[in-house]
N, C-alpha and C. Protein backbone atom coordinates (compact mmCIF):
# COMPACT_ATOMS: atom_id res chain seq x y z
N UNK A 1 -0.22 -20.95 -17.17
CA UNK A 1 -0.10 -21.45 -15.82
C UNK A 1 -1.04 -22.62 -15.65
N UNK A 2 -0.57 -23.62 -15.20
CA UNK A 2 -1.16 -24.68 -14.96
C UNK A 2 -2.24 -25.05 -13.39
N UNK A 3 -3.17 -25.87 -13.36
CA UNK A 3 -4.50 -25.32 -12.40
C UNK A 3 -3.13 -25.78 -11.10
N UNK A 4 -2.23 -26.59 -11.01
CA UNK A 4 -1.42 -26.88 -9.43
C UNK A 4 -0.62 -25.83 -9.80
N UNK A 5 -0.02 -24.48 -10.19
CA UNK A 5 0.45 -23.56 -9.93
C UNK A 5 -0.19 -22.39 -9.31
N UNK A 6 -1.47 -22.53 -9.76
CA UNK A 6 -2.54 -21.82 -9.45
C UNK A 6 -2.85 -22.00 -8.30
N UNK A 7 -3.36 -22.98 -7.86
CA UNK A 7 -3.46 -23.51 -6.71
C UNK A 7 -2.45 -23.30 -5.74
N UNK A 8 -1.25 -23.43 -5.62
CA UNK A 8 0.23 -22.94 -5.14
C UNK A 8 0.12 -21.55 -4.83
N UNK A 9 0.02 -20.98 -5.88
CA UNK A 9 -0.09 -19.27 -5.65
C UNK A 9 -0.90 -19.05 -4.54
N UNK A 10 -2.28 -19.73 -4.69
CA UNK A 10 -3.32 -19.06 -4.06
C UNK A 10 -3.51 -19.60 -2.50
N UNK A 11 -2.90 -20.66 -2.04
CA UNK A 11 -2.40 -21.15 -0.75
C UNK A 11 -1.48 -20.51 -0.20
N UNK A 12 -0.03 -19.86 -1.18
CA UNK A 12 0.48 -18.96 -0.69
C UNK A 12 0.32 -17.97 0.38
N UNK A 13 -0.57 -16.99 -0.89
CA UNK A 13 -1.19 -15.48 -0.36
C UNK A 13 -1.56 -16.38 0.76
N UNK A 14 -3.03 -16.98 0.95
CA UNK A 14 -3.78 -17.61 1.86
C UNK A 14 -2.95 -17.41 3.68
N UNK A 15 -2.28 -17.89 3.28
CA UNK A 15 -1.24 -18.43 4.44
C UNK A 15 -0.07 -17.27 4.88
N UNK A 16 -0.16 -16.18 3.60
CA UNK A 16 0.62 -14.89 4.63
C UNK A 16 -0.66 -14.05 5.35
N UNK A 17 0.12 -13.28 6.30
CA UNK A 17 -1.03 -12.63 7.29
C UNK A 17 -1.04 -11.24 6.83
N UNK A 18 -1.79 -10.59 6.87
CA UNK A 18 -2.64 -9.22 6.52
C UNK A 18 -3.32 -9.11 7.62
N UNK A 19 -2.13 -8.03 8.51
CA UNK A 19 -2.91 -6.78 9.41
C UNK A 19 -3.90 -5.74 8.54
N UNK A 20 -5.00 -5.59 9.28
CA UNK A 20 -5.97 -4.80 8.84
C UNK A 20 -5.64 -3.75 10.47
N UNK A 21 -5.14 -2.20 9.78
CA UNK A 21 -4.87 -1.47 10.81
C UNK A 21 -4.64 0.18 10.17
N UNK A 22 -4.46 0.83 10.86
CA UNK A 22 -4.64 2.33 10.49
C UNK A 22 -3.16 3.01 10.67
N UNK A 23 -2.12 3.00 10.01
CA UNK A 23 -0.98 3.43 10.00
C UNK A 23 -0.75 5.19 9.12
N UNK A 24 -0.46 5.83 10.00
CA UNK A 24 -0.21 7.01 8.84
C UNK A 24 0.74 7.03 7.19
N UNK A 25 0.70 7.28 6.81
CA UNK A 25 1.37 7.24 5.68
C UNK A 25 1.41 8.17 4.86
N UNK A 26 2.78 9.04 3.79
CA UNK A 26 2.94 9.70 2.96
C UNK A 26 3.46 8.47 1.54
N UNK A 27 2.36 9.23 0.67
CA UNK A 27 2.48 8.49 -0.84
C UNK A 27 3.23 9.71 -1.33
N UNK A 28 4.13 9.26 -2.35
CA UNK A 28 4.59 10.09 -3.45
C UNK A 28 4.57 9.20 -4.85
N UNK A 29 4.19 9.55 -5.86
CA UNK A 29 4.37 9.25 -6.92
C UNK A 29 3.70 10.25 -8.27
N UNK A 30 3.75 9.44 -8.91
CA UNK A 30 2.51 10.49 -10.63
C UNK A 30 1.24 9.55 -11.02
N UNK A 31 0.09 10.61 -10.88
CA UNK A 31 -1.15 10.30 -11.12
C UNK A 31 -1.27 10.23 -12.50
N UNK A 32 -2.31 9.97 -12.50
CA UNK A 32 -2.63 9.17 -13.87
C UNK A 32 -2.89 10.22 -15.01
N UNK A 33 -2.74 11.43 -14.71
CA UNK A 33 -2.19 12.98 -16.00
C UNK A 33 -0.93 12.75 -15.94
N UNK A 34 0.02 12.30 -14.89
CA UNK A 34 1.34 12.15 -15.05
C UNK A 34 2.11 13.61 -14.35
N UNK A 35 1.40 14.06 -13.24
CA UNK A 35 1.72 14.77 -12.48
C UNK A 35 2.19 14.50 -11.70
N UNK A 36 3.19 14.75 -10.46
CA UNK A 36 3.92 14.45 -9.32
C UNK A 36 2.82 14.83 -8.03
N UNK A 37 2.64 13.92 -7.19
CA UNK A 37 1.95 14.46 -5.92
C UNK A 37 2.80 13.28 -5.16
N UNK A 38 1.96 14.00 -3.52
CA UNK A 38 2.40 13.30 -2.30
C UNK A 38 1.08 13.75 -1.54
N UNK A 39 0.67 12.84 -0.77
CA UNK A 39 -0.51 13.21 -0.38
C UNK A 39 -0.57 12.12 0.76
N UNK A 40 -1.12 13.01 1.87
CA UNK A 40 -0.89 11.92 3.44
C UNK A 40 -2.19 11.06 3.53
N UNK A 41 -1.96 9.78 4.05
CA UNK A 41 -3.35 9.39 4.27
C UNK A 41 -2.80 8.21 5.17
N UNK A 42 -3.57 7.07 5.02
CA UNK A 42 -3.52 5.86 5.77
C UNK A 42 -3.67 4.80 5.83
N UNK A 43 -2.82 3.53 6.04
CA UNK A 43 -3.02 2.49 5.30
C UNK A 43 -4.23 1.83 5.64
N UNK A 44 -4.75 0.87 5.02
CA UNK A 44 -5.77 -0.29 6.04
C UNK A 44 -5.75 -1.02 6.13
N UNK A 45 -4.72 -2.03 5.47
CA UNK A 45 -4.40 -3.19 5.60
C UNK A 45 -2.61 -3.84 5.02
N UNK A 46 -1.97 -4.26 5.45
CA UNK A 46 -0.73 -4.46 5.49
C UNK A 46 -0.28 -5.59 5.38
N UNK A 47 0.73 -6.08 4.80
CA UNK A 47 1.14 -7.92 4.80
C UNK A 47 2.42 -7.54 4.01
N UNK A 48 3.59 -8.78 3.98
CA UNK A 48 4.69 -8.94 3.94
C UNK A 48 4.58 -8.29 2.33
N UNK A 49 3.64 -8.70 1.32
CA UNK A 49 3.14 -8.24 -0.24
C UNK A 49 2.40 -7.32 -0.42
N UNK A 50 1.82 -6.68 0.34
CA UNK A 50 0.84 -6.05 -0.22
C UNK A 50 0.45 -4.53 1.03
N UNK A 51 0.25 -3.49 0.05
CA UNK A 51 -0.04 -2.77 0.98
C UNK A 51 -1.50 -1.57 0.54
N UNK A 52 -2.74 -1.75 1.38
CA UNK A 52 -3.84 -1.27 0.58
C UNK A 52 -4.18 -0.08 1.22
N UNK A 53 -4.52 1.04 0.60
CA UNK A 53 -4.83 1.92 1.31
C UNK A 53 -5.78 3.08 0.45
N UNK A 54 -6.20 3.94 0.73
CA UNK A 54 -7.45 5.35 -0.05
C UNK A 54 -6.34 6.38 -0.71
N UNK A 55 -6.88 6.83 -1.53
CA UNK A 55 -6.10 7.93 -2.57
C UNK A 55 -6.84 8.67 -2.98
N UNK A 56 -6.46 10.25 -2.83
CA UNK A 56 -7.43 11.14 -3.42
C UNK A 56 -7.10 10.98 -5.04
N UNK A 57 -5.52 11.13 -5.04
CA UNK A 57 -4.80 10.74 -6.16
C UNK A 57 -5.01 10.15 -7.12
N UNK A 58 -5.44 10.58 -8.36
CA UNK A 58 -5.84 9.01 -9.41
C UNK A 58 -5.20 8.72 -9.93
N UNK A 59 -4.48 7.14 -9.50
CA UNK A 59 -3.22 6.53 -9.86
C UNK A 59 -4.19 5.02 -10.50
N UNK A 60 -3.11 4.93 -11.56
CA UNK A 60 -3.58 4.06 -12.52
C UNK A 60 -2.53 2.50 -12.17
N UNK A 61 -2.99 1.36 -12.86
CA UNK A 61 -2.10 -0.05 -12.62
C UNK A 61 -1.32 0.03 -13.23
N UNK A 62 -0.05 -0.36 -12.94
CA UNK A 62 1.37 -0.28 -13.12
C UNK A 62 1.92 1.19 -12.58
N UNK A 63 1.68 2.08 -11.50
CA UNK A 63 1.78 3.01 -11.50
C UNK A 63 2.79 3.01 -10.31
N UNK A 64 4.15 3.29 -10.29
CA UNK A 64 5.38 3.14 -9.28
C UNK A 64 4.72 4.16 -7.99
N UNK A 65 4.94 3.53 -7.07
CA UNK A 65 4.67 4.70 -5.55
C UNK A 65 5.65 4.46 -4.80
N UNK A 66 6.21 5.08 -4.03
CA UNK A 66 6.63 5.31 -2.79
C UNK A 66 5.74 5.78 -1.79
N UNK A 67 6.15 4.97 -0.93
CA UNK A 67 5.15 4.97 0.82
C UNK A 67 6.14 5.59 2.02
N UNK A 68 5.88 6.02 2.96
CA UNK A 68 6.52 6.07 3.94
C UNK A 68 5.92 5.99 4.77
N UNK A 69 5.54 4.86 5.86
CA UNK A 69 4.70 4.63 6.72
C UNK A 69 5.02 4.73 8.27
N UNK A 70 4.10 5.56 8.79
CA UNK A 70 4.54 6.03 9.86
C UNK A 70 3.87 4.87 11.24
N UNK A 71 4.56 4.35 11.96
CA UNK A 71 4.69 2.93 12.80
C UNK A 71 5.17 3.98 14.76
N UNK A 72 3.82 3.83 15.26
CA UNK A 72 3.96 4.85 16.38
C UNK A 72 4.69 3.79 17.42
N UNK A 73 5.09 4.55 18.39
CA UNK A 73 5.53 3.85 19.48
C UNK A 73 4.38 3.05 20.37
N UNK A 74 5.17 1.75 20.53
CA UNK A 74 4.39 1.12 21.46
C UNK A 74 5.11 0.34 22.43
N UNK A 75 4.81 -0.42 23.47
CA UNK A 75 5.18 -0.88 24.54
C UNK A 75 6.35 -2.33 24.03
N UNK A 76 5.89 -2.93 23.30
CA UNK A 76 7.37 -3.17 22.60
C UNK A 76 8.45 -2.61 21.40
N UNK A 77 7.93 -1.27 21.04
CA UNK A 77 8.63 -0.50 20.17
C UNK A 77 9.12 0.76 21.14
N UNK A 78 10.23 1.30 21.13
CA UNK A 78 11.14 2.38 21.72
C UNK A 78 11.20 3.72 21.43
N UNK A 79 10.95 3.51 20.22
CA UNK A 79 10.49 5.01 19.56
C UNK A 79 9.88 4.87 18.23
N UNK A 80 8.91 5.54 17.98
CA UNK A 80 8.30 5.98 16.32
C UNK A 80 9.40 4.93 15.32
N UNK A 81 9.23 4.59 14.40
CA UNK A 81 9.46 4.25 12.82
C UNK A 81 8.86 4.54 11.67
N UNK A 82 10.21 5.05 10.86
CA UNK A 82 9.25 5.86 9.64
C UNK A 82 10.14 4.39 8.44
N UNK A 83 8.70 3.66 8.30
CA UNK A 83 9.17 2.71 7.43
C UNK A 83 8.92 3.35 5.43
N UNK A 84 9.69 2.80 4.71
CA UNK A 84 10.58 3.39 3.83
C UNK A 84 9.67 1.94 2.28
N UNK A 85 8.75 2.41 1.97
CA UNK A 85 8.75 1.15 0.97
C UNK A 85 8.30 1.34 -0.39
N UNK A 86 8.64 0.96 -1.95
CA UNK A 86 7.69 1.03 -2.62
C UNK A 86 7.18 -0.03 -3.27
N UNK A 87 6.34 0.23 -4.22
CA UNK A 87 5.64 -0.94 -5.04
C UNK A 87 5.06 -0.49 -6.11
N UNK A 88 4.20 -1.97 -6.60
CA UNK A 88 3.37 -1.15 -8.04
C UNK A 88 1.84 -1.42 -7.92
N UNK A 89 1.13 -0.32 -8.10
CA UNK A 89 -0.19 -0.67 -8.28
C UNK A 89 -0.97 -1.52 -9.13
N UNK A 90 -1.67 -2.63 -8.35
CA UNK A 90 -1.90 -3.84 -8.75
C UNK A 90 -3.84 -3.46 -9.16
N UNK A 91 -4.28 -2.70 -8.32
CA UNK A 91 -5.70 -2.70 -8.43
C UNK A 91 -6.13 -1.21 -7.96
N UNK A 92 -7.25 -0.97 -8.27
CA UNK A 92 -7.73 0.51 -8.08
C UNK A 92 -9.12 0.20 -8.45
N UNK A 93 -9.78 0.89 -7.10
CA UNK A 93 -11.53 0.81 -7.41
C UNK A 93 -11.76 1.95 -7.04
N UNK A 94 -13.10 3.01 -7.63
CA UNK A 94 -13.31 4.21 -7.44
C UNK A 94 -14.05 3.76 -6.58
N UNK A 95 -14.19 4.98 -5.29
CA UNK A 95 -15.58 4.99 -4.21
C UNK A 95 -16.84 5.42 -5.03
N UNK A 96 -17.84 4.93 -4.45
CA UNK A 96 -18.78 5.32 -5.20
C UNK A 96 -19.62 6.68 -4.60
N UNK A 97 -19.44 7.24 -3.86
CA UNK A 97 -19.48 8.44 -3.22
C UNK A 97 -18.75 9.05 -4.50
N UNK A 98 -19.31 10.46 -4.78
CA UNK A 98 -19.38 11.60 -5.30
C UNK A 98 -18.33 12.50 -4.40
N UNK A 99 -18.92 12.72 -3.46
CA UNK A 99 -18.00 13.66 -1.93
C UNK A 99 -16.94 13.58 -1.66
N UNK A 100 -16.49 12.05 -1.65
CA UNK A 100 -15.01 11.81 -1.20
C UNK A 100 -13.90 11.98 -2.34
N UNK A 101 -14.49 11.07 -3.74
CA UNK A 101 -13.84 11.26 -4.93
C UNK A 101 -12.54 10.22 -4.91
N UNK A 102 -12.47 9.77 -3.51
CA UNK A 102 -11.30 8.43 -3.11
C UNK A 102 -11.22 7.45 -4.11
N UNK A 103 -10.37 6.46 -3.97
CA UNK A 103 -9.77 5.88 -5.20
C UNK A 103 -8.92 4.67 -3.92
N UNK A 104 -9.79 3.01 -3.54
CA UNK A 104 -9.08 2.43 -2.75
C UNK A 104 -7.83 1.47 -3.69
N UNK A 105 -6.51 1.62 -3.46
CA UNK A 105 -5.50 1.65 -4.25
C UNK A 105 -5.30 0.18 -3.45
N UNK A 106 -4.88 -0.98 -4.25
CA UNK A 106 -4.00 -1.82 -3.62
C UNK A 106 -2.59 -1.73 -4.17
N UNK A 107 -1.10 -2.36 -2.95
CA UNK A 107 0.10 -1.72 -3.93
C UNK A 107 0.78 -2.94 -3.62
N UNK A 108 1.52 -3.39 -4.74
CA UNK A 108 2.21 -5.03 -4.63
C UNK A 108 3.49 -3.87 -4.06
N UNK A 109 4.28 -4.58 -2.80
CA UNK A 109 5.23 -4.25 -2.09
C UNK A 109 6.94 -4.68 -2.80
N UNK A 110 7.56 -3.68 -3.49
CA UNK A 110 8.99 -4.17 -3.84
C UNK A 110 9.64 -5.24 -2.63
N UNK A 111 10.69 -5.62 -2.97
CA UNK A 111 11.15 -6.69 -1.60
C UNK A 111 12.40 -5.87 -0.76
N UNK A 112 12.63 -4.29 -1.54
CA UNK A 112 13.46 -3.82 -0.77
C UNK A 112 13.07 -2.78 0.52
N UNK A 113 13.22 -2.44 1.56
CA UNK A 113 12.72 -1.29 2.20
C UNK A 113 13.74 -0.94 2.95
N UNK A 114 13.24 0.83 3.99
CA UNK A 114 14.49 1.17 4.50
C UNK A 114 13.59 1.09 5.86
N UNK A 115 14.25 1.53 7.18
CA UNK A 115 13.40 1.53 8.25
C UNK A 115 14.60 2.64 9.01
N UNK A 116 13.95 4.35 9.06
CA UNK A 116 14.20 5.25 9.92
C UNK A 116 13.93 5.18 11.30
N UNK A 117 14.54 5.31 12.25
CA UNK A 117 14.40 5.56 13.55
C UNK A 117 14.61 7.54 14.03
């Protein structure tokens, strides 16, 4: 990759927006023994690419998830949405807390999704 592709890329991201917000959410996928879980938690930050959020789960990069993010009613929304998305894990940093044992997951967003009412 050449340094003006680079540059391109990184004006990109730059210029999409990332809500930083607290959405409920159910993960399903296989941790990094290659076990099946689903485990509720919550996102913290959101954008058209990317979706970052805590995992007790220890999921490794390249690791397929499904999300289902729960989007409450509000004064321009009519009722609840249970949005429908997956992706692949791009990054994973352990907490450094002992106690929690969390794992903050970032997840590159597929371009397909469903949206339940």
């Amino acid at each position: 990759m050449n340094g003006n592709s680079i540059q391109s890329e990184f004006e990109a991201r730059k210029r999409e927006r990332t809500f930083e917000l607290s959405l409920p959410a159910l993960v399903k996928g296989y941790d990094a023994a290659d076990r099946e879980f689903a485990e509720n938690t919550e996102v913290s930050s959101l954008s058209a690419q990317e979706v970052v959020l805590w995992l007790r789960a220890k999921v490794m990069n390249g690791t397929k998830l499904l999300l289902n993010l729960q989007v409450p009613q509000t004064f321009m929304l009519e009722k609840r949405l249970e949005l429908c998305l997956s992706g692949t894990v791009t990054f994973v940093k352990q907490e450094a807390s002992v106690k929690t044992r969390n794992q903050l997951v970032s997840v590159k967003l597929d371009r397909n999704f469903r949206i339940q009412s």
